[in-house]
PDB file of N, CA and C in Angstrom:
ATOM      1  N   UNK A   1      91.853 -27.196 -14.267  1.00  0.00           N
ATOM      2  CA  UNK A   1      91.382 -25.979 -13.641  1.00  0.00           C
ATOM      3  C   UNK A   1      91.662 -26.011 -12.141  1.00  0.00           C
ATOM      4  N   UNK A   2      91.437 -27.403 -11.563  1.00  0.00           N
ATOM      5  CA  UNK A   2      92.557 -27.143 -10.094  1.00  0.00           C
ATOM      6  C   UNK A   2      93.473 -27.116  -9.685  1.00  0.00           C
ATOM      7  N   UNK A   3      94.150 -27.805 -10.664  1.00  0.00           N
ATOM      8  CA  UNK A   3      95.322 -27.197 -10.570  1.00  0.00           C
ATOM      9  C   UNK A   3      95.714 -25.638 -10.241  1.00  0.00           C
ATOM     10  N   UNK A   4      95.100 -25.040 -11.697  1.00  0.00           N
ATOM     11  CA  UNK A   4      95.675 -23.464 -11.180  1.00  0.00           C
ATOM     12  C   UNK A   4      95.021 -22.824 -10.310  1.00  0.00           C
ATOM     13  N   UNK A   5      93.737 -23.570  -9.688  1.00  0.00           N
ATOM     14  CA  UNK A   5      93.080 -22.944  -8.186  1.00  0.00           C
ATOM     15  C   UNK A   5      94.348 -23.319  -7.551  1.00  0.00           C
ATOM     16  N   UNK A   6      94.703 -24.450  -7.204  1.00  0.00           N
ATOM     17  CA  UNK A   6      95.733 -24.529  -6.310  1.00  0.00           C
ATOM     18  C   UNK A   6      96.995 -23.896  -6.202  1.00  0.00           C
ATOM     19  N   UNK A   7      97.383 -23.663  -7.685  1.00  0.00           N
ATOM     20  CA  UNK A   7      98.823 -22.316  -7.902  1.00  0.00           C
ATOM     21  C   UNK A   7      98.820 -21.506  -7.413  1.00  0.00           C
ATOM     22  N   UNK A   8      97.200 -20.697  -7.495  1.00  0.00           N
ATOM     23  CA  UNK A   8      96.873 -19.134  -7.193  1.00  0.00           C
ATOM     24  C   UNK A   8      96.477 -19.310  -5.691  1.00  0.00           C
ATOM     25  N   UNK A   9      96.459 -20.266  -5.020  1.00  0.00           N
ATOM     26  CA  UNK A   9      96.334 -20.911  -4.005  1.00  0.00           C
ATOM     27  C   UNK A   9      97.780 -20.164  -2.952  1.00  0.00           C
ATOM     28  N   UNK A  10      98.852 -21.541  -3.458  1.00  0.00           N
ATOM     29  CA  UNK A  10      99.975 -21.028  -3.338  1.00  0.00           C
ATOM     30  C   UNK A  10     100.325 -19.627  -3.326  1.00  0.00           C
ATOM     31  N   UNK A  11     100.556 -19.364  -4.656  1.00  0.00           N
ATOM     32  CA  UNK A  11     100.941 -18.251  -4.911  1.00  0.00           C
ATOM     33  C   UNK A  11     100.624 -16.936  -3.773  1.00  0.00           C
ATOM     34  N   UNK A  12      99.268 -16.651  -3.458  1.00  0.00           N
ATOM     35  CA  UNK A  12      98.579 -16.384  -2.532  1.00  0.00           C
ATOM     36  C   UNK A  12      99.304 -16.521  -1.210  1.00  0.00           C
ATOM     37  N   UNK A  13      99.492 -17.829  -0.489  1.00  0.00           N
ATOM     38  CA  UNK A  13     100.190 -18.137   0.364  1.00  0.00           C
ATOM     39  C   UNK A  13     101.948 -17.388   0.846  1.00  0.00           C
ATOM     40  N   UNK A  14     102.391 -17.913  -0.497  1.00  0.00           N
ATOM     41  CA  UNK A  14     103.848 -17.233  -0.518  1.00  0.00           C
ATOM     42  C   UNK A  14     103.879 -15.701  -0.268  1.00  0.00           C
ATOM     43  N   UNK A  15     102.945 -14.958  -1.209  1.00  0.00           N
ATOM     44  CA  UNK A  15     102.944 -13.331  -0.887  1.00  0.00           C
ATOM     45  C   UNK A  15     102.417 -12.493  -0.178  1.00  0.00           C
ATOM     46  N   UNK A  16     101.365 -13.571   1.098  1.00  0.00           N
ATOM     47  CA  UNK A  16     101.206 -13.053   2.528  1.00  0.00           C
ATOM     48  C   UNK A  16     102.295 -13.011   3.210  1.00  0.00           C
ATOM     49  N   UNK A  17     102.809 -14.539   3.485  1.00  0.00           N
ATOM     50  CA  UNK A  17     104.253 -14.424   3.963  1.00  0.00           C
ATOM     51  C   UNK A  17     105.059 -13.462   3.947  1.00  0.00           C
ATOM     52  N   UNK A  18     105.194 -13.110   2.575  1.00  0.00           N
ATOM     53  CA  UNK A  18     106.308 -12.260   2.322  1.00  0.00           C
ATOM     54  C   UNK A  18     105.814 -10.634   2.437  1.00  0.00           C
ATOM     55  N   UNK A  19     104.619 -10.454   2.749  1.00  0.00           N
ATOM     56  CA  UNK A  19     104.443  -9.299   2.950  1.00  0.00           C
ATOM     57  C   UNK A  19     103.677  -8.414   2.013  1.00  0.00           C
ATOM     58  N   UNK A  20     103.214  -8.529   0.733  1.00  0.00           N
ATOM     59  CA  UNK A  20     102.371  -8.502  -0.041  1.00  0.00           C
ATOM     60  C   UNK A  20     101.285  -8.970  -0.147  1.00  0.00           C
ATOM     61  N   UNK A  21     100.244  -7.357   0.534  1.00  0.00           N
ATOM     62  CA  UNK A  21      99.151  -8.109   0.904  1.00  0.00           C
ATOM     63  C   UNK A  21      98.192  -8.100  -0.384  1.00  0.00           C
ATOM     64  N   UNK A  22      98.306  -7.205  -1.543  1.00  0.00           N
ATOM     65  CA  UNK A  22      97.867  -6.722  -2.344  1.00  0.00           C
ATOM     66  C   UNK A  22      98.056  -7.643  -3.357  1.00  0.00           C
ATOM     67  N   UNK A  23      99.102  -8.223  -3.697  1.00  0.00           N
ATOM     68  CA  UNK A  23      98.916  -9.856  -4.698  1.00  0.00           C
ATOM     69  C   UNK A  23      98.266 -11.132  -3.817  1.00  0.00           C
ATOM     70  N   UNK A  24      98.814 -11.181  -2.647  1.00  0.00           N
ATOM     71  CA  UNK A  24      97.890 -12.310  -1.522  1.00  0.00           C
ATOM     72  C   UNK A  24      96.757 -12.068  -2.114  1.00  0.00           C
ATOM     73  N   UNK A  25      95.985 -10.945  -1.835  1.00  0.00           N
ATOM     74  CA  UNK A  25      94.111 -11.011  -1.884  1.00  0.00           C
ATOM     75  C   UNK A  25      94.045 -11.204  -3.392  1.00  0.00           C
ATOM     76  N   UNK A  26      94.687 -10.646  -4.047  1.00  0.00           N
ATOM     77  CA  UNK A  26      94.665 -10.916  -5.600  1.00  0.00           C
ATOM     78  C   UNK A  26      94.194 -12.556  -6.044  1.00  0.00           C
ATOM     79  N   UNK A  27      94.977 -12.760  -5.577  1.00  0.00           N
ATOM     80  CA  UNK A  27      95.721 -14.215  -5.892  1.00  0.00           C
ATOM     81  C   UNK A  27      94.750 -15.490  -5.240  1.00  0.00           C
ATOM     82  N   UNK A  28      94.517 -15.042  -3.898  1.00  0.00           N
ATOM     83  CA  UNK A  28      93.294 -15.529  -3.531  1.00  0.00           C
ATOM     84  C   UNK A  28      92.127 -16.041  -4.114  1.00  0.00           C
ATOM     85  N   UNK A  29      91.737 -14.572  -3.886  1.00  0.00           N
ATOM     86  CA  UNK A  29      90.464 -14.011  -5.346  1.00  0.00           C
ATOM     87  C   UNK A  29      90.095 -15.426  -6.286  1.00  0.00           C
ATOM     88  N   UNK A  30      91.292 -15.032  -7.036  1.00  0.00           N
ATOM     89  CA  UNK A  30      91.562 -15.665  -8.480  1.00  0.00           C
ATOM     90  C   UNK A  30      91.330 -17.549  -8.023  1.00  0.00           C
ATOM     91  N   UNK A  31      91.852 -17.778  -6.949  1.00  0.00           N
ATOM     92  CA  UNK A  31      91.879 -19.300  -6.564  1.00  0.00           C
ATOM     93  C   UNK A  31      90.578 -19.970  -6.544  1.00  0.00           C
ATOM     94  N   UNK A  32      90.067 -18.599  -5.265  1.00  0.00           N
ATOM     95  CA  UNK A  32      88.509 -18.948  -5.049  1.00  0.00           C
ATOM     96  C   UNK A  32      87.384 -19.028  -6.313  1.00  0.00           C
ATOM     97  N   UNK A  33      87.721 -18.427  -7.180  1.00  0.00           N
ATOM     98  CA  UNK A  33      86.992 -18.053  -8.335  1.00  0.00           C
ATOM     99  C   UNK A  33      87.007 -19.492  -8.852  1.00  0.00           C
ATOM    100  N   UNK A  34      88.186 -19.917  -9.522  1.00  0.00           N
ATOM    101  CA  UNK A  34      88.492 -21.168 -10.407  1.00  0.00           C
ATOM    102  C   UNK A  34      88.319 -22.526  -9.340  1.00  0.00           C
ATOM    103  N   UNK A  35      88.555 -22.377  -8.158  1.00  0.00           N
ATOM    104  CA  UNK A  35      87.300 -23.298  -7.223  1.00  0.00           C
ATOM    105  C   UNK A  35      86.346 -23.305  -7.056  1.00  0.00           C
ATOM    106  N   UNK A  36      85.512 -22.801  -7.193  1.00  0.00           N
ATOM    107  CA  UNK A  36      84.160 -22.611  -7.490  1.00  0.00           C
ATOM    108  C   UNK A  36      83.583 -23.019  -8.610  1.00  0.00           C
ATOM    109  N   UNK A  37      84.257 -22.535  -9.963  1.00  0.00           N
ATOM    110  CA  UNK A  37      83.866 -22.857 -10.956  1.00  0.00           C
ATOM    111  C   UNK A  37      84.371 -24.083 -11.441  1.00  0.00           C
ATOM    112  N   UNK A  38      85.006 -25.139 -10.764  1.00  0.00           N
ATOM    113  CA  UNK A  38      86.265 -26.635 -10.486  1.00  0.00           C
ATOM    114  C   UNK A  38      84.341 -27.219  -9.975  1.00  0.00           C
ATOM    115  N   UNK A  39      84.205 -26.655  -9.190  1.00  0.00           N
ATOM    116  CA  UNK A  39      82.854 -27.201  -8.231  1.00  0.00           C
ATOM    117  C   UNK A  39      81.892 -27.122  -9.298  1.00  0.00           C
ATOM    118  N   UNK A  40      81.411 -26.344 -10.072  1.00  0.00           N
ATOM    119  CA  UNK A  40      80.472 -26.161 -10.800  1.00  0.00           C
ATOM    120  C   UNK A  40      80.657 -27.113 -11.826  1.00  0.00           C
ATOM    121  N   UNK A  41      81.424 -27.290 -12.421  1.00  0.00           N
ATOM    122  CA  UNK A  41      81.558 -27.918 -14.014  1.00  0.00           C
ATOM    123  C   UNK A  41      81.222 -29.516 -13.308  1.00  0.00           C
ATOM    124  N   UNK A  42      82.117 -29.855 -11.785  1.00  0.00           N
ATOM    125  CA  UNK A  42      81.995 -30.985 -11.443  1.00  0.00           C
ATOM    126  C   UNK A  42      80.132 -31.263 -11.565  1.00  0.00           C
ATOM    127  N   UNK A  43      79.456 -30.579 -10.269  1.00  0.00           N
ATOM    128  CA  UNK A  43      78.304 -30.582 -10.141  1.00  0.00           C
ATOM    129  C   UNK A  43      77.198 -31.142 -11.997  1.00  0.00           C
ATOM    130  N   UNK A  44      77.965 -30.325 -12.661  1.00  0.00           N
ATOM    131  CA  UNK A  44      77.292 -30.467 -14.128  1.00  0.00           C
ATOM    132  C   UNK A  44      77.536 -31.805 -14.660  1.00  0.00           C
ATOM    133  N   UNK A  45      78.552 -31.735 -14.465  1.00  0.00           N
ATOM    134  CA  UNK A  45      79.379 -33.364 -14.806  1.00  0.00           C
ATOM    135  C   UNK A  45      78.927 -34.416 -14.380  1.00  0.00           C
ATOM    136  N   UNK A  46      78.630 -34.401 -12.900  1.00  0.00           N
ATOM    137  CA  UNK A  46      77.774 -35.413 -12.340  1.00  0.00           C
ATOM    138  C   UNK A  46      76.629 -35.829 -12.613  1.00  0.00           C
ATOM    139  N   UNK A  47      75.644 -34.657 -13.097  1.00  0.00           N
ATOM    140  CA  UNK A  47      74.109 -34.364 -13.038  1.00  0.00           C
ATOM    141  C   UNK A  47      74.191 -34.977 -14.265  1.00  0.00           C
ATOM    142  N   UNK A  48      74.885 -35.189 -15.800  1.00  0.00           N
ATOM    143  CA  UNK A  48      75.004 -35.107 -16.949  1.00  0.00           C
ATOM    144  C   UNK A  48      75.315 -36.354 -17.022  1.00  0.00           C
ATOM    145  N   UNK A  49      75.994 -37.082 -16.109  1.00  0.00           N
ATOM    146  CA  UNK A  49      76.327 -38.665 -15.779  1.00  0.00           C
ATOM    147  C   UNK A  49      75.286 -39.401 -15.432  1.00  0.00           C
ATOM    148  N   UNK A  50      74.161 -39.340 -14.410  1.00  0.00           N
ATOM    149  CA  UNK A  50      72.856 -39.419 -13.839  1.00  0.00           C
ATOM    150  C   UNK A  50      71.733 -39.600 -14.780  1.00  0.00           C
ATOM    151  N   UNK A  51      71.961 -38.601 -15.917  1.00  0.00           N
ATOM    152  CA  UNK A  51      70.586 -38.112 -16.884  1.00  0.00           C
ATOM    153  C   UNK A  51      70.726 -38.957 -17.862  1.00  0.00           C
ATOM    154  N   UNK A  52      71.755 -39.101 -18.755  1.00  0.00           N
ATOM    155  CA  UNK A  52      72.080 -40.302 -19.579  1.00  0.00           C
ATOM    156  C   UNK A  52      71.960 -42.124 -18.796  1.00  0.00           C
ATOM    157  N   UNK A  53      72.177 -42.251 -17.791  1.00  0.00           N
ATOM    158  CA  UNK A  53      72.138 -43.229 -16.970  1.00  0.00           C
ATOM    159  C   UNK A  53      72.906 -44.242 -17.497  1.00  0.00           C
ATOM    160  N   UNK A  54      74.076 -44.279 -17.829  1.00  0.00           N
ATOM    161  CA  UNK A  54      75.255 -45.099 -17.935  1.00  0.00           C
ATOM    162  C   UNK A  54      75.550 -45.755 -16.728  1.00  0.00           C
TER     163      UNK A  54
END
């Protein structure tokens, strides 16, 4: 899943550059979203590691 934060990342990147601001924010969007939710699953992941106490 961070990966494709980081694609839409990119992707994002390349089509400010180029002048497309309307896939940029798109694309953004979409990055920030699947980083967030990269953060969340982690956060769960951790807490779920802790509770079992391995």
């Amino acid at each position: 899943m961070l990966y494709y934060a980081l694609v839409f990342f990119i992707v994002a990147i390349v089509a400010g550059v180029l002048g497309f601001g309307g896939i940029a924010g798109a694309s953004a969007g979409i990055a920030q979203i699947l980083f967030f939710l990269f953060l969340a699953f982690l956060v769960i992941s951790l807490l779920m590691h802790l509770v079992r106490g391995r």
